[in-house]
Protein backbone atom coordinates (compact mmCIF):
# COMPACT_ATOMS: atom_id res chain seq x y z
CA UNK A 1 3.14 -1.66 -9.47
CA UNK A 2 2.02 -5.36 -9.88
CA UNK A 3 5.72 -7.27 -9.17
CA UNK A 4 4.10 -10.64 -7.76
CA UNK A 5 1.62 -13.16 -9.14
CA UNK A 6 -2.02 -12.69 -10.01
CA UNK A 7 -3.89 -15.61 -10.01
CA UNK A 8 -7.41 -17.43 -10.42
CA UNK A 9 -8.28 -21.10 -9.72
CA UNK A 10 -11.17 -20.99 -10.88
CA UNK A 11 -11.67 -23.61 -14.24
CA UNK A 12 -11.68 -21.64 -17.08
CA UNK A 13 -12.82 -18.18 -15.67
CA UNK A 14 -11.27 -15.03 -17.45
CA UNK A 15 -9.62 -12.46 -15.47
CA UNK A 16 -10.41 -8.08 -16.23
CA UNK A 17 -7.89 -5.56 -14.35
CA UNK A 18 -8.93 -2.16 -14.94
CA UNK A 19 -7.45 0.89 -13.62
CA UNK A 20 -7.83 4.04 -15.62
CA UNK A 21 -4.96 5.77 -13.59
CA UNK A 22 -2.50 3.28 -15.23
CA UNK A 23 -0.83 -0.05 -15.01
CA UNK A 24 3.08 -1.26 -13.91
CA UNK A 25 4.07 -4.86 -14.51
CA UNK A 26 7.42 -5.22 -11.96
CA UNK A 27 10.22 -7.80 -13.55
CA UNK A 28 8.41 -10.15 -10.86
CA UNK A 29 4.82 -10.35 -12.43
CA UNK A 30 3.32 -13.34 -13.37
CA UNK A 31 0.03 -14.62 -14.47
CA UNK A 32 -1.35 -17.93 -12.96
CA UNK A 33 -5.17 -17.77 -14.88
CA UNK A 34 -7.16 -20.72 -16.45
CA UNK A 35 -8.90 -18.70 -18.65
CA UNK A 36 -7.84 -15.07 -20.65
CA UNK A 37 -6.36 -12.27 -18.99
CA UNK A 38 -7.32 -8.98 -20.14
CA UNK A 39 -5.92 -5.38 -18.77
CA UNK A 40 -6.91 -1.85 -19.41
CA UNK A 41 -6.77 1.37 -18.08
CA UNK A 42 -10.14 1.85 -19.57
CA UNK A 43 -12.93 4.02 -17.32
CA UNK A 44 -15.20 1.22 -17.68
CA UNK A 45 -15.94 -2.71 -19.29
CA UNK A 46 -19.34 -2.41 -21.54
CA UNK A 47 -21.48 -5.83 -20.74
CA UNK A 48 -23.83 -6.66 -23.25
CA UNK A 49 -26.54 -4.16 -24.44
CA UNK A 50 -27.11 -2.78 -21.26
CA UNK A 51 -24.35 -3.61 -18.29
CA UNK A 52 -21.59 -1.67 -17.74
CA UNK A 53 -18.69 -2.05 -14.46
CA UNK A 54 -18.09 1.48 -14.20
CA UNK A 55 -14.60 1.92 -11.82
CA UNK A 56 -15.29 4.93 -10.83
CA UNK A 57 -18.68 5.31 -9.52
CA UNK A 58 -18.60 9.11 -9.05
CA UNK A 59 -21.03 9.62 -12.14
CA UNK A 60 -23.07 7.18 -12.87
CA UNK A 61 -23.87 3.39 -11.27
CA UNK A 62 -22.70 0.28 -12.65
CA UNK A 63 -25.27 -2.31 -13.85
CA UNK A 64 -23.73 -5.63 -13.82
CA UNK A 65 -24.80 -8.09 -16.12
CA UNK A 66 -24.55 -11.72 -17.02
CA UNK A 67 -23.80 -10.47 -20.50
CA UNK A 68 -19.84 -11.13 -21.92
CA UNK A 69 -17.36 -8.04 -21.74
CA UNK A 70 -18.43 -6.20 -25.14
CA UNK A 71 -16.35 -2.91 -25.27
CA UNK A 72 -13.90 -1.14 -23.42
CA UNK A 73 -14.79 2.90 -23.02
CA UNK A 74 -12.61 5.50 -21.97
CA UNK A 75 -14.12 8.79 -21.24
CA UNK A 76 -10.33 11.00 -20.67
CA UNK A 77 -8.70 13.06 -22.88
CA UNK A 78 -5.38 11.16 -22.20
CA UNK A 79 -6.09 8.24 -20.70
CA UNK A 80 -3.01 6.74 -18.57
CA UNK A 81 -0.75 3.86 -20.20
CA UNK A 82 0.60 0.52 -18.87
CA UNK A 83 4.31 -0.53 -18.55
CA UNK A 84 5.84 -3.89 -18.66
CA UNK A 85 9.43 -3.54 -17.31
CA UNK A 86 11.10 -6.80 -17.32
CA UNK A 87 7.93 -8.47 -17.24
CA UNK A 88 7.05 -11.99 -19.01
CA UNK A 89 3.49 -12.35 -19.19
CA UNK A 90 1.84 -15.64 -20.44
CA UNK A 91 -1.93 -17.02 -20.70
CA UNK A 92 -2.90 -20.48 -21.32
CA UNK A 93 -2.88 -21.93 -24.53
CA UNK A 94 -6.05 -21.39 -26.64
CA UNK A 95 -6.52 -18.17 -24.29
CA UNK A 96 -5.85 -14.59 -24.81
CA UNK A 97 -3.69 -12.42 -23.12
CA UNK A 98 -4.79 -8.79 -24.14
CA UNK A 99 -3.48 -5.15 -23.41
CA UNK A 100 -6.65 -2.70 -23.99
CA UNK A 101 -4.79 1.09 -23.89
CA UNK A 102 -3.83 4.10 -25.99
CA UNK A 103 -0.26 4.01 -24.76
CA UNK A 104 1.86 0.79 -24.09
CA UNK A 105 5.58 0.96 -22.99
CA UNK A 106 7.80 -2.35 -22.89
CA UNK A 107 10.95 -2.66 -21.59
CA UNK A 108 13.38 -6.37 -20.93
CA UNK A 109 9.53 -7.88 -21.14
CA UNK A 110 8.77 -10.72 -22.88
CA UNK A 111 5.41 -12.23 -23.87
CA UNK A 112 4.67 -16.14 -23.79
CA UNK A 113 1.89 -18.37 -24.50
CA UNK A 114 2.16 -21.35 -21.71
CA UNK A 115 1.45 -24.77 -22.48
């Protein structure tokens, strides 16, 4: 469970959380990004034509890229979901704040774009 801040100082740099075994927001959560903030309980984040960040590394190597995030794959038969419970989530305006899953559950969460 994530119940704290995640955050990036870094001008204008986006932020990817992926964890295929699934994803709790706590009531506490909070996103401090300059750029988008994108989470997924994907298997891996396709870059470009030929990159790929693989999370689990069990089958087959990651090859990084400079390429942008193309595609998320999942490779389960029931890939795991992500919660918000109580949550309020927010990315900066003109970013994106997106949730990348086959099963989504909110509950006393809000979502808010921050000036």
């Amino acid at each position: 469970m994530i119940d704290g801040t995640l955050q990036s100082d870094i001008p204008g740099a986006n932020l990817y959380l992926l964890n295929p075994a699934g994803v709790v927001f706590g009531p506490k959560a909070r996103l401090e990004v300059n750029g988008s903030f994108h989470v997924s309980t994907a298997d891996f984040l396709r870059l470009g034509e030929d990159g790929a960040f693989r999370v689990s590394l069990a089958d087959e190597q990651s090859a990084l890229s400079v390429s942008a995030p193309a595609a998320f794959g999942f490779l389960r038969d029931n890939p795991s979901g992500i919660r918000l419970e109580g949550s309020r989530l927010a990315a900066p305006t003109g970013h994106t704040l997106s949730v990348v899953v086959p099963a989504f559950a909110v509950s006393r969460a809000a979502r808010a774009m921050r000036a």
